[in-house]
N, C-alpha and C. Protein backbone atom coordinates (compact mmCIF):
# COMPACT_ATOMS: atom_id res chain seq x y z
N UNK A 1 95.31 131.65 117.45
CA UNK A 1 94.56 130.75 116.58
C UNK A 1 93.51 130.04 117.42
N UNK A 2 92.18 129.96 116.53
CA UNK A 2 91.61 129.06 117.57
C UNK A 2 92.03 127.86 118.21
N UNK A 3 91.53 127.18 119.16
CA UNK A 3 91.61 125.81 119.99
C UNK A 3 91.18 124.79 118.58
N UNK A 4 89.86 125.15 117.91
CA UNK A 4 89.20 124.58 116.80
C UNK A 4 90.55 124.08 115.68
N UNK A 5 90.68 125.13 115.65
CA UNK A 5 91.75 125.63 114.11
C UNK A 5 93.05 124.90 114.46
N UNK A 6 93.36 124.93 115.58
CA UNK A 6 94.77 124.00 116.04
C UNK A 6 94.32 122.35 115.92
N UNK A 7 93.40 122.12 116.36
CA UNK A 7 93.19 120.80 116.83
C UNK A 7 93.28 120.40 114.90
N UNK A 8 92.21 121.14 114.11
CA UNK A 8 92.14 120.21 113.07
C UNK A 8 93.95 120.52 112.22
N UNK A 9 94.65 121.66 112.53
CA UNK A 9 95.97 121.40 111.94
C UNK A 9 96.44 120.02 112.42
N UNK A 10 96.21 119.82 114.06
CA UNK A 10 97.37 118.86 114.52
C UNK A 10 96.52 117.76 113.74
N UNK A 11 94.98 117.36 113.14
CA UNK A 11 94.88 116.45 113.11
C UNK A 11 95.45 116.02 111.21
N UNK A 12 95.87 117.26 110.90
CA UNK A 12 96.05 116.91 109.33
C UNK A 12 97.88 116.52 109.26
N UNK A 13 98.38 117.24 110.67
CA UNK A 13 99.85 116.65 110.47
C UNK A 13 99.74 115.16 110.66
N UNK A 14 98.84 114.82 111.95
CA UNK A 14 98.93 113.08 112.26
C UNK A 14 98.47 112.57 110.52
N UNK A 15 97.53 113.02 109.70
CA UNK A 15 97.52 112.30 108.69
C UNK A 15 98.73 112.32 108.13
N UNK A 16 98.96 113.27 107.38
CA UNK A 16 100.31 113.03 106.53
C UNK A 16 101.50 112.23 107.01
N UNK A 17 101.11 112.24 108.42
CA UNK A 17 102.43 111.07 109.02
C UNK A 17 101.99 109.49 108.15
N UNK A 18 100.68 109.82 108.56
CA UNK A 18 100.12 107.82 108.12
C UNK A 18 99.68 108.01 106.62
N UNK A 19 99.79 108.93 105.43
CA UNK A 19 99.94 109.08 104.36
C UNK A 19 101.14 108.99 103.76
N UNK A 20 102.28 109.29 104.63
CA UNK A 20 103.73 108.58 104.52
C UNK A 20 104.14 107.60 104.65
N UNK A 21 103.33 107.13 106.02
CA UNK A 21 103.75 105.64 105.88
C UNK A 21 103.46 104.75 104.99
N UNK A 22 101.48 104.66 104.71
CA UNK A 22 101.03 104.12 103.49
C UNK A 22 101.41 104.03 101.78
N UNK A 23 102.76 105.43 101.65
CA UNK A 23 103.07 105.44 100.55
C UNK A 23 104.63 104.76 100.33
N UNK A 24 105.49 104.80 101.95
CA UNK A 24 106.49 103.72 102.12
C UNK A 24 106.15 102.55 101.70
N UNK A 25 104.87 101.74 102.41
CA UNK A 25 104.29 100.42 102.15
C UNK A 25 104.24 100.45 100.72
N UNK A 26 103.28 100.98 99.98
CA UNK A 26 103.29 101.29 98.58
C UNK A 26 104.57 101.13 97.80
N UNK A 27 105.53 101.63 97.79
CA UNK A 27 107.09 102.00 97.09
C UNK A 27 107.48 100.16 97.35
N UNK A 28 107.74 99.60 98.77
CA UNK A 28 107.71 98.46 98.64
C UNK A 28 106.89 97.31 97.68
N UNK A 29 105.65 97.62 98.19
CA UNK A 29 104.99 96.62 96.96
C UNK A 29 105.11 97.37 95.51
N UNK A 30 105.13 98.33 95.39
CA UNK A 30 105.52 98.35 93.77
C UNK A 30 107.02 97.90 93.62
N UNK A 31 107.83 97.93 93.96
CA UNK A 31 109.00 97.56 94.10
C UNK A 31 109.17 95.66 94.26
N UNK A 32 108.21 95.06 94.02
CA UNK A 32 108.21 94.10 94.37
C UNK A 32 108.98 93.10 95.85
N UNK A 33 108.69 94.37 96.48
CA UNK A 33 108.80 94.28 98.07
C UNK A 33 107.74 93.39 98.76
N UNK A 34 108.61 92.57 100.20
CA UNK A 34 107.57 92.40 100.65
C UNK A 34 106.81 93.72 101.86
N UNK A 35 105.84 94.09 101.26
CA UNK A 35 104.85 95.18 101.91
C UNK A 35 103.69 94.70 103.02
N UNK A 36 103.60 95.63 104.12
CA UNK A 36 102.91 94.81 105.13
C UNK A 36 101.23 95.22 104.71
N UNK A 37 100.38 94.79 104.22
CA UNK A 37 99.35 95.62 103.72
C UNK A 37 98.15 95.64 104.56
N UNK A 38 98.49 94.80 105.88
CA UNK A 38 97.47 94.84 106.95
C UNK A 38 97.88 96.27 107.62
N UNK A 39 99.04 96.58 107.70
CA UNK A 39 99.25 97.69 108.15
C UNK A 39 98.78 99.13 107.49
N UNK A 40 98.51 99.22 106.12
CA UNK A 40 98.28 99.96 105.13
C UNK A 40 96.53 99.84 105.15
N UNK A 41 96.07 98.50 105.43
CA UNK A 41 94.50 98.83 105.92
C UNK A 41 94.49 99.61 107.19
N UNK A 42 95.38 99.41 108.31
CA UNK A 42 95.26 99.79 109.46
C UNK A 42 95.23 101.34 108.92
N UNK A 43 96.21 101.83 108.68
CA UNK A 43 96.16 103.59 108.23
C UNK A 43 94.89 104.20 107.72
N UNK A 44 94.32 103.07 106.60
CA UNK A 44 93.28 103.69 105.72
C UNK A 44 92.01 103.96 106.94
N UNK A 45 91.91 102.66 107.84
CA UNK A 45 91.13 102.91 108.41
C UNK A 45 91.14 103.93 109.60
N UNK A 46 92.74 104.33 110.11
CA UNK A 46 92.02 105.21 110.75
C UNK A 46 92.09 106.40 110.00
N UNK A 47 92.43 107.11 109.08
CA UNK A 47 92.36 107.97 107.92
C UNK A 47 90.65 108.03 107.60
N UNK A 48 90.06 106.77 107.79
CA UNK A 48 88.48 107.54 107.37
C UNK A 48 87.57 107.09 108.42
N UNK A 49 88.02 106.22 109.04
CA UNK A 49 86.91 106.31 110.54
C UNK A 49 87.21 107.91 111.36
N UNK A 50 88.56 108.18 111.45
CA UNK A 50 88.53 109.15 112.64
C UNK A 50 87.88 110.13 111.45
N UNK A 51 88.52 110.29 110.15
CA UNK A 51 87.90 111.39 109.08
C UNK A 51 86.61 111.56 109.26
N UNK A 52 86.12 110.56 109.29
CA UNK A 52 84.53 110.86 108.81
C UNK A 52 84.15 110.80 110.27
N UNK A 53 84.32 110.18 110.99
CA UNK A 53 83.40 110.76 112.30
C UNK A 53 83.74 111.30 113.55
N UNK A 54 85.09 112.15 113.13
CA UNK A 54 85.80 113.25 114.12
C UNK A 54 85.86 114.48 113.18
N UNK A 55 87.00 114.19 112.52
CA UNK A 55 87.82 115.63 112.12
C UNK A 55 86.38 116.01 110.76
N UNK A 56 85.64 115.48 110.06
CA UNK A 56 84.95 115.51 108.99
C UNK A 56 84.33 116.91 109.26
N UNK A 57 83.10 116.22 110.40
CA UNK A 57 82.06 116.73 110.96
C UNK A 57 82.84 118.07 111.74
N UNK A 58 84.04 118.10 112.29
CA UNK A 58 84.41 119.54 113.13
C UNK A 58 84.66 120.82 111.88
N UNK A 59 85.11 120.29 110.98
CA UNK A 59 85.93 120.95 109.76
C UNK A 59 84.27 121.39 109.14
N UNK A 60 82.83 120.35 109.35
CA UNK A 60 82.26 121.06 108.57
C UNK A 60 81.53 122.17 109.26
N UNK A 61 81.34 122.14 110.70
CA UNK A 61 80.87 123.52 111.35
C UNK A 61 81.90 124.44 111.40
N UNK A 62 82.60 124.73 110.92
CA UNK A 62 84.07 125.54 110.89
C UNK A 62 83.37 126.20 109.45
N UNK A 63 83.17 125.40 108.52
CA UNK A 63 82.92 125.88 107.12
C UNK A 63 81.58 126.49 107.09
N UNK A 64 80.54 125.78 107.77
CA UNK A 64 79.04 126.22 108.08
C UNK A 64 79.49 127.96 108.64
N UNK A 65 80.23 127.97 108.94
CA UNK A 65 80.07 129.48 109.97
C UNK A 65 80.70 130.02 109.26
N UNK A 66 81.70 129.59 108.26
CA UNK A 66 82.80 130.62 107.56
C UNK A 66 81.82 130.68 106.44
N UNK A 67 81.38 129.90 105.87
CA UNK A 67 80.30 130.52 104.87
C UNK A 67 78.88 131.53 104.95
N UNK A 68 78.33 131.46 106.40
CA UNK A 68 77.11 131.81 107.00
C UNK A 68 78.57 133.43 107.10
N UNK A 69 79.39 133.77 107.63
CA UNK A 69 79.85 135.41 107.68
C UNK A 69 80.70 135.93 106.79
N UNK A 70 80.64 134.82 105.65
CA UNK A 70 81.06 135.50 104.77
C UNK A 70 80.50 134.72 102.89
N UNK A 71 79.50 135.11 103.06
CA UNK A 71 79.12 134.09 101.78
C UNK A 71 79.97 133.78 100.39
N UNK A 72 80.77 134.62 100.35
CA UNK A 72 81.68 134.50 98.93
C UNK A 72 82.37 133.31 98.89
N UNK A 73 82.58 132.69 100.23
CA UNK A 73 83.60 131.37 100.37
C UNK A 73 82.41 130.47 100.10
N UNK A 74 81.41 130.15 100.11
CA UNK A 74 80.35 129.30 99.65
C UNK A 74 81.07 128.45 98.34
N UNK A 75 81.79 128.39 97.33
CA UNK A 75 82.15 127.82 96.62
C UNK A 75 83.54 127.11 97.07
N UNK A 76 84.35 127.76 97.48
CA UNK A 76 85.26 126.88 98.34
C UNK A 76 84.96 125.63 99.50
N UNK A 77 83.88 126.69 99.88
CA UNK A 77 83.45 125.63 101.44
C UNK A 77 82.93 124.32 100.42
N UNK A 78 81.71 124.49 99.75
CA UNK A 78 81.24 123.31 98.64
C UNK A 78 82.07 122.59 98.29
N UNK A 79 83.31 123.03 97.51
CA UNK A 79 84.24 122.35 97.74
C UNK A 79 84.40 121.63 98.04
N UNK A 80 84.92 121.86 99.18
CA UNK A 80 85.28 120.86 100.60
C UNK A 80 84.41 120.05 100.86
N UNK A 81 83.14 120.16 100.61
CA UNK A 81 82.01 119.21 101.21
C UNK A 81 81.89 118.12 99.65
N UNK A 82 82.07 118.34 98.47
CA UNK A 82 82.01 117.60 97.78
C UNK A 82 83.48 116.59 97.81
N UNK A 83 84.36 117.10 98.52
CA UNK A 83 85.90 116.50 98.42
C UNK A 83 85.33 115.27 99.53
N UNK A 84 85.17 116.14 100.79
CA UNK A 84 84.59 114.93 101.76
C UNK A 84 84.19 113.66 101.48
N UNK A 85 83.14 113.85 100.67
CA UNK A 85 81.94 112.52 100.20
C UNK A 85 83.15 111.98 98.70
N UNK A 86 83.49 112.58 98.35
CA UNK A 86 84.83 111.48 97.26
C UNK A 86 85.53 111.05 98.21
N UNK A 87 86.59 111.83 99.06
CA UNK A 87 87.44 111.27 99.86
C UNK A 87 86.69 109.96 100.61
N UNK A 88 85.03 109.94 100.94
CA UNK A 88 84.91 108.94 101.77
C UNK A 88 85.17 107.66 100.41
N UNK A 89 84.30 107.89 99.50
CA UNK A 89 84.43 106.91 98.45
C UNK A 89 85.91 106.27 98.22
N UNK A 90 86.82 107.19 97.92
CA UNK A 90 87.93 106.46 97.07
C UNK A 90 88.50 105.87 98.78
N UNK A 91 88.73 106.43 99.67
CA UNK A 91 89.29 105.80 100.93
C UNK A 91 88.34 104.24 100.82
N UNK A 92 86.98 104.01 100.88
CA UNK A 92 86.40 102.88 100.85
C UNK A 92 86.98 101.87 99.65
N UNK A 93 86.66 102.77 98.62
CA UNK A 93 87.41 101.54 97.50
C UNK A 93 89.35 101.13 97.68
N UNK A 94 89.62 101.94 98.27
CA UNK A 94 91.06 101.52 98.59
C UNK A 94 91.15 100.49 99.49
N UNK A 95 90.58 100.76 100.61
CA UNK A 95 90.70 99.92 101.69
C UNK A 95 90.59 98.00 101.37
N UNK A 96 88.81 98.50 100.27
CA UNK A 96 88.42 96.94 99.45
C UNK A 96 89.51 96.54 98.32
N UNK A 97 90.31 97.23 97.92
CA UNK A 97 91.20 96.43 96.95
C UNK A 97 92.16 96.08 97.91
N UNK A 98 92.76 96.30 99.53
CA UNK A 98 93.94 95.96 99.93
C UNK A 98 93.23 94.80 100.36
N UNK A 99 92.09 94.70 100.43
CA UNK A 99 91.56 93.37 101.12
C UNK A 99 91.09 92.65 99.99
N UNK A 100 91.28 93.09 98.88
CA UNK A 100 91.18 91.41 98.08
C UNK A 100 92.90 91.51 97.52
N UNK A 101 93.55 92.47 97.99
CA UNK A 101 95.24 91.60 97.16
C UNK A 101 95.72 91.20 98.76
N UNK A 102 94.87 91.56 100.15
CA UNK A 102 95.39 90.48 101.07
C UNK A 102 94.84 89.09 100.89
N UNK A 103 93.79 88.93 100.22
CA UNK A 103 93.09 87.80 99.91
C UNK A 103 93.13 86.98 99.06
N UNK A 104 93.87 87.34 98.00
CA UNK A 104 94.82 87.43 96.22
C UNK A 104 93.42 87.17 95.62
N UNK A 105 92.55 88.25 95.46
CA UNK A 105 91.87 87.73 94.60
C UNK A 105 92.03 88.56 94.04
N UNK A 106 91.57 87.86 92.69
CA UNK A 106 92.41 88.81 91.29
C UNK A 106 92.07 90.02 91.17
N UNK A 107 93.42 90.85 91.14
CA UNK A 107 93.71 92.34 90.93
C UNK A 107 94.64 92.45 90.50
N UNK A 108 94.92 93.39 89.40
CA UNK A 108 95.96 93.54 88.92
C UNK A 108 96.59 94.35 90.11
N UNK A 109 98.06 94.44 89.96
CA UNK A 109 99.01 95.37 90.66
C UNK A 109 98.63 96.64 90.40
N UNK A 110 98.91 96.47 88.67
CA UNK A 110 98.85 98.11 88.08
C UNK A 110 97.89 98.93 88.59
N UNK A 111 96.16 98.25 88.53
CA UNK A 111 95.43 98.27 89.25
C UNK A 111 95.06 99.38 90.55
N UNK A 112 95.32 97.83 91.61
CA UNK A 112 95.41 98.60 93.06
C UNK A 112 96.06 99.65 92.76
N UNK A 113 97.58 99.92 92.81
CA UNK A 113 98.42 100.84 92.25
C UNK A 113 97.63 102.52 92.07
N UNK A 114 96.44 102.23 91.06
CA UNK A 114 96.23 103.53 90.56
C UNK A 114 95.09 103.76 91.45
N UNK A 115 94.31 102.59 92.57
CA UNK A 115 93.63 103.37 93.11
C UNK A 115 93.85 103.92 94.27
N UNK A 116 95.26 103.05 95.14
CA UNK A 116 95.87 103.86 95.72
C UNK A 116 96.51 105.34 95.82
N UNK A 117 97.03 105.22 94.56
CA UNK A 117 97.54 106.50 94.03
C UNK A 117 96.65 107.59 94.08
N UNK A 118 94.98 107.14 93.23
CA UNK A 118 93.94 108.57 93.40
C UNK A 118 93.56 108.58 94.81
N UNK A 119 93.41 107.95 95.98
CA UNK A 119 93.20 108.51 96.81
C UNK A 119 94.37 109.39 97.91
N UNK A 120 95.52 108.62 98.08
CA UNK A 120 96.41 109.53 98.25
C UNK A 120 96.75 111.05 97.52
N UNK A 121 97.11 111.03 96.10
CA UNK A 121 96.70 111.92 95.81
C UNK A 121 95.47 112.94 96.18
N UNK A 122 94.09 112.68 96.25
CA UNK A 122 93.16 113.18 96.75
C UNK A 122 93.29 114.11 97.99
N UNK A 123 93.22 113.03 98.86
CA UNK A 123 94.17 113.23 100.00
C UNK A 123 94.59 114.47 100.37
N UNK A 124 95.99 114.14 99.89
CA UNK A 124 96.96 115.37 99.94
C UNK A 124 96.48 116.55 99.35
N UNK A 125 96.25 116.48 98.31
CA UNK A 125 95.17 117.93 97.54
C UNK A 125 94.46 117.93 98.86
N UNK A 126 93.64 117.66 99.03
CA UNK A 126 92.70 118.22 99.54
C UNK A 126 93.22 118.94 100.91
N UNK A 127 94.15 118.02 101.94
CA UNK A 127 94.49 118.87 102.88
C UNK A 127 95.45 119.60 103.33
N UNK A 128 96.31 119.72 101.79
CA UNK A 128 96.98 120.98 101.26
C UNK A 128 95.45 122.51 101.09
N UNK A 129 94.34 122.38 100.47
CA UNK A 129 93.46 123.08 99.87
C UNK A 129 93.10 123.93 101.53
N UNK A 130 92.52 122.88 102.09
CA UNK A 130 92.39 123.39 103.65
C UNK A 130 93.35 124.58 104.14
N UNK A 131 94.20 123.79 104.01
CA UNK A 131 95.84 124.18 104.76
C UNK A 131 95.70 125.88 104.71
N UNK A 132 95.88 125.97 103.04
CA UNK A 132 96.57 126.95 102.28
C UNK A 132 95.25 128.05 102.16
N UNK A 133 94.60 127.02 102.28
CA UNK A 133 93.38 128.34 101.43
C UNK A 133 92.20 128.50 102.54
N UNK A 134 91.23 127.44 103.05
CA UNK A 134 90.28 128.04 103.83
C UNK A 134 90.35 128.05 105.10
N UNK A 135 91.45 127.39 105.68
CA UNK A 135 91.52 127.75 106.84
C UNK A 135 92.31 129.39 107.39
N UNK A 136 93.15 129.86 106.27
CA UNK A 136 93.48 131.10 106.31
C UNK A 136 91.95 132.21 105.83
N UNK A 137 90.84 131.66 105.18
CA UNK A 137 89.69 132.78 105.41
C UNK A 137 89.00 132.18 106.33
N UNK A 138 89.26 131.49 107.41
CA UNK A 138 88.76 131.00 108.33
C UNK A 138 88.62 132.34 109.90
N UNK A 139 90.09 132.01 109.58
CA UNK A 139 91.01 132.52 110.55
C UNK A 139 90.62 134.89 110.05
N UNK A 140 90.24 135.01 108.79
CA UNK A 140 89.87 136.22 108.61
C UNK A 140 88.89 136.90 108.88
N UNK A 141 87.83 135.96 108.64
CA UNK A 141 86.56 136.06 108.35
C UNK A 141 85.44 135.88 109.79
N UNK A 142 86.27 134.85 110.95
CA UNK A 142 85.12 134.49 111.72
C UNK A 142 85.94 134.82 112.91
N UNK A 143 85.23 135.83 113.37
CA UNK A 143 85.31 136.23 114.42
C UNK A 143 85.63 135.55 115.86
N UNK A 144 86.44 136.32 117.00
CA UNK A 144 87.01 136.11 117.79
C UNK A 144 85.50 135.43 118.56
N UNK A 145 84.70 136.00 118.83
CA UNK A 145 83.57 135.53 119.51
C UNK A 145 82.70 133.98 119.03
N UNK A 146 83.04 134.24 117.60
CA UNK A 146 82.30 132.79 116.93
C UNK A 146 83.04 131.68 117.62
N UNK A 147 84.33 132.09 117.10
CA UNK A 147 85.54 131.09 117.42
C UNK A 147 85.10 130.51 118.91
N UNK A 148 85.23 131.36 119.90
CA UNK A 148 85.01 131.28 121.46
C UNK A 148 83.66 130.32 121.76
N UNK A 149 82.33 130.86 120.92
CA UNK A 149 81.43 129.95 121.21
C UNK A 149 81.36 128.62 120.52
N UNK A 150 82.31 128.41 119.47
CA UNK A 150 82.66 127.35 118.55
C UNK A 150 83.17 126.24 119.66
N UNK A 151 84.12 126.84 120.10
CA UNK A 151 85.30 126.18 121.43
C UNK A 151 85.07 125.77 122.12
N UNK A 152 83.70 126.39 122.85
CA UNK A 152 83.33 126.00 123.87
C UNK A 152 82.37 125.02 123.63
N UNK A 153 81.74 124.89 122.66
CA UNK A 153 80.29 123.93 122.17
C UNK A 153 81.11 122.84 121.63
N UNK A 154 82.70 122.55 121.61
CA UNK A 154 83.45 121.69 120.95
C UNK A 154 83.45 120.40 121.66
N UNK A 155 83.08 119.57 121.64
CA UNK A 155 83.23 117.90 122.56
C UNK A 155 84.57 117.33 121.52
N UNK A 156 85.73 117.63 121.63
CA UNK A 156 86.68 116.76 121.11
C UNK A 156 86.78 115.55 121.40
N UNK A 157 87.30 114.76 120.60
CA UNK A 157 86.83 113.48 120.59
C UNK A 157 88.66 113.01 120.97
N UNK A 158 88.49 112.33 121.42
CA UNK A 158 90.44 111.86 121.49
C UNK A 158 90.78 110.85 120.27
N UNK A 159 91.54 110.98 119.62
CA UNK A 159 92.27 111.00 118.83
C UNK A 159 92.89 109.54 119.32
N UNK A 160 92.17 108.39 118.03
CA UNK A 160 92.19 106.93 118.69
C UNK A 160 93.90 106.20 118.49
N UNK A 161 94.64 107.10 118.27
CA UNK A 161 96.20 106.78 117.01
C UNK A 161 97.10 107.68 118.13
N UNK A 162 96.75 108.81 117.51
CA UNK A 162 97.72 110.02 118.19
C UNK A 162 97.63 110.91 119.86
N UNK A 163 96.20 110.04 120.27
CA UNK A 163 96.16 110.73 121.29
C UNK A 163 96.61 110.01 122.54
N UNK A 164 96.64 110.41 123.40
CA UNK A 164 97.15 109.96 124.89
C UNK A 164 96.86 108.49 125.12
N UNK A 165 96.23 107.78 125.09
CA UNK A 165 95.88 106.69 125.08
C UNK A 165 95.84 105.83 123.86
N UNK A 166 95.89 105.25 123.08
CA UNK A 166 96.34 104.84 121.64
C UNK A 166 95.43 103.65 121.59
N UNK A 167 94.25 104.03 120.92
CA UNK A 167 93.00 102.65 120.82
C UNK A 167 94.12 101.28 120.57
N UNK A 168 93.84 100.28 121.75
CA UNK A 168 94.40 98.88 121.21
C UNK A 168 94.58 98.78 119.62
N UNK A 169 93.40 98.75 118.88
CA UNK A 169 93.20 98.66 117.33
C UNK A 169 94.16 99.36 116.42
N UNK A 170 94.85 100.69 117.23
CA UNK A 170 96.15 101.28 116.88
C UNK A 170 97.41 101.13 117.00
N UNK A 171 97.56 100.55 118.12
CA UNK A 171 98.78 99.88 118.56
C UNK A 171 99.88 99.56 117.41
N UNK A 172 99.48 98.41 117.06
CA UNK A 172 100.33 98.42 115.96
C UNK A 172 101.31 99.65 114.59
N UNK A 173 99.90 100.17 114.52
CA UNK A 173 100.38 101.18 113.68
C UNK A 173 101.08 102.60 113.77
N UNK A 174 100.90 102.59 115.42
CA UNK A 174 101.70 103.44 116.37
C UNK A 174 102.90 102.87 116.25
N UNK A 175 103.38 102.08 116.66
CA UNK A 175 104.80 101.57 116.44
C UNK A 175 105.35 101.73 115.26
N UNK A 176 104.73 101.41 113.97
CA UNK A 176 105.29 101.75 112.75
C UNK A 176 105.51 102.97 112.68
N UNK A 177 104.96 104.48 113.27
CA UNK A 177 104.97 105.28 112.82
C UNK A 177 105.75 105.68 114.01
C-alpha cells in the first residue's frame, strides 16, 4: 500500500477515535449528564484544523491523480470534494453552537443535538465512503510509479494529537482518549 494511502488510513482511525469520544460526551449531555464540552470543542477542532489543512489537501492530490488516470471516478472524486466544503461547514457550525451552550446562550438542547448529530453523521459517511470505495480505486487505478512520485513530493505534516509529540493545545484531549 502506499506510504500516502497508509498515512491517510491511520489518519481516519485517529478520527473515529475522537468521533467516539465526542459522541460519549454527547450520550452524557443528552442524558442530562454532566458533559465536558470544552473537551468536545477540543476534538472538533482538531477534526477540522488538522482536516482541512493536513489530511484535506493530501486526500485531494490522491483524488486529482485518481481522477486524471482514470476519469470515470470523476463523480466519486466530486464527491468527495463537495463532502469536504460541507464537512468544513457543519464542523464550523458545530463547534459555534458548543460555544454558545458553553456560554448558555440560548439554544435549545434538541437543537445543538441535531447539529451535532448531522455532522457526526456526515463524518462517518463520509470516511466510511473513502474507506470502502475510493481509496480501493485508488489503490487500482494509480500506479506503482504515481504512488512513488506522490511519496516522495509528500511533506507530511505531524499529526498535532496523535503524533510523537502531542501539540500542548492537545494535551488534554490526549488523555481523554
Amino acid at each position: 500500500m502506499s506510504q500516502i494511502l497508509e498515512h491517510l488510513h491511520q489518519d481516519h482511525i485517529h478520527m473515529a477515535r475522537v468521533l467516539d469520544l465526542i459522541e460519549r460526551e454527547l450520550k452524557r449531555f443528552n442524558g442530562n449528564l454532566p458533559a465536558d464540552l470544552s473537551l468536545i470543542y477540543d476534538g472538533l477542532h482538531y477534526l477540522t484544523q488538522h482536516g482541512d489543512r493536513c489530511h484535506h489537501p493530501l486526500e485531494d492530490r490522491v483524488f486529482a491523480r485518481l481522477e486524471e488516470v482514470n476519469p470515470s471516478t470523476r463523480e466519486a472524486v466530486n464527491r468527495l470534494r463537495d463532502e469536504h466544503e460541507s464537512l468544513y461547514a457543519k464542523g464550523k457550525a458545530f463547534r459555534d453552537a458548543v460555544r454558545d451552550v458553553e456560554s448558555e446562550a440560548a439554544m435549545e438542547r434538541r437543537s445543538f443535538l441535531e447539529v451535532a448529530q448531522d455532522y457526526l453523521q456526515h463524518q462517518r459517511r463520509h470516511l466510511d465512503f473513502e474507506e470502502t470505495t475510493i481509496f480501493p480505486m485508488a489503490r487500482t487505478h494509480i500506479s506503482t510509479k504515481d504512488w512513488d512520485d506522490m511519496d516522495m513530493a509528500e511533506e507530511q505534516a505531524t499529526d498535532p494529537l496523535f503524533g510523537s509529540n502531542t501539540d500542548p493545545e492537545y494535551q488534554r484531549l490526549r488523555s481523554a482518549l
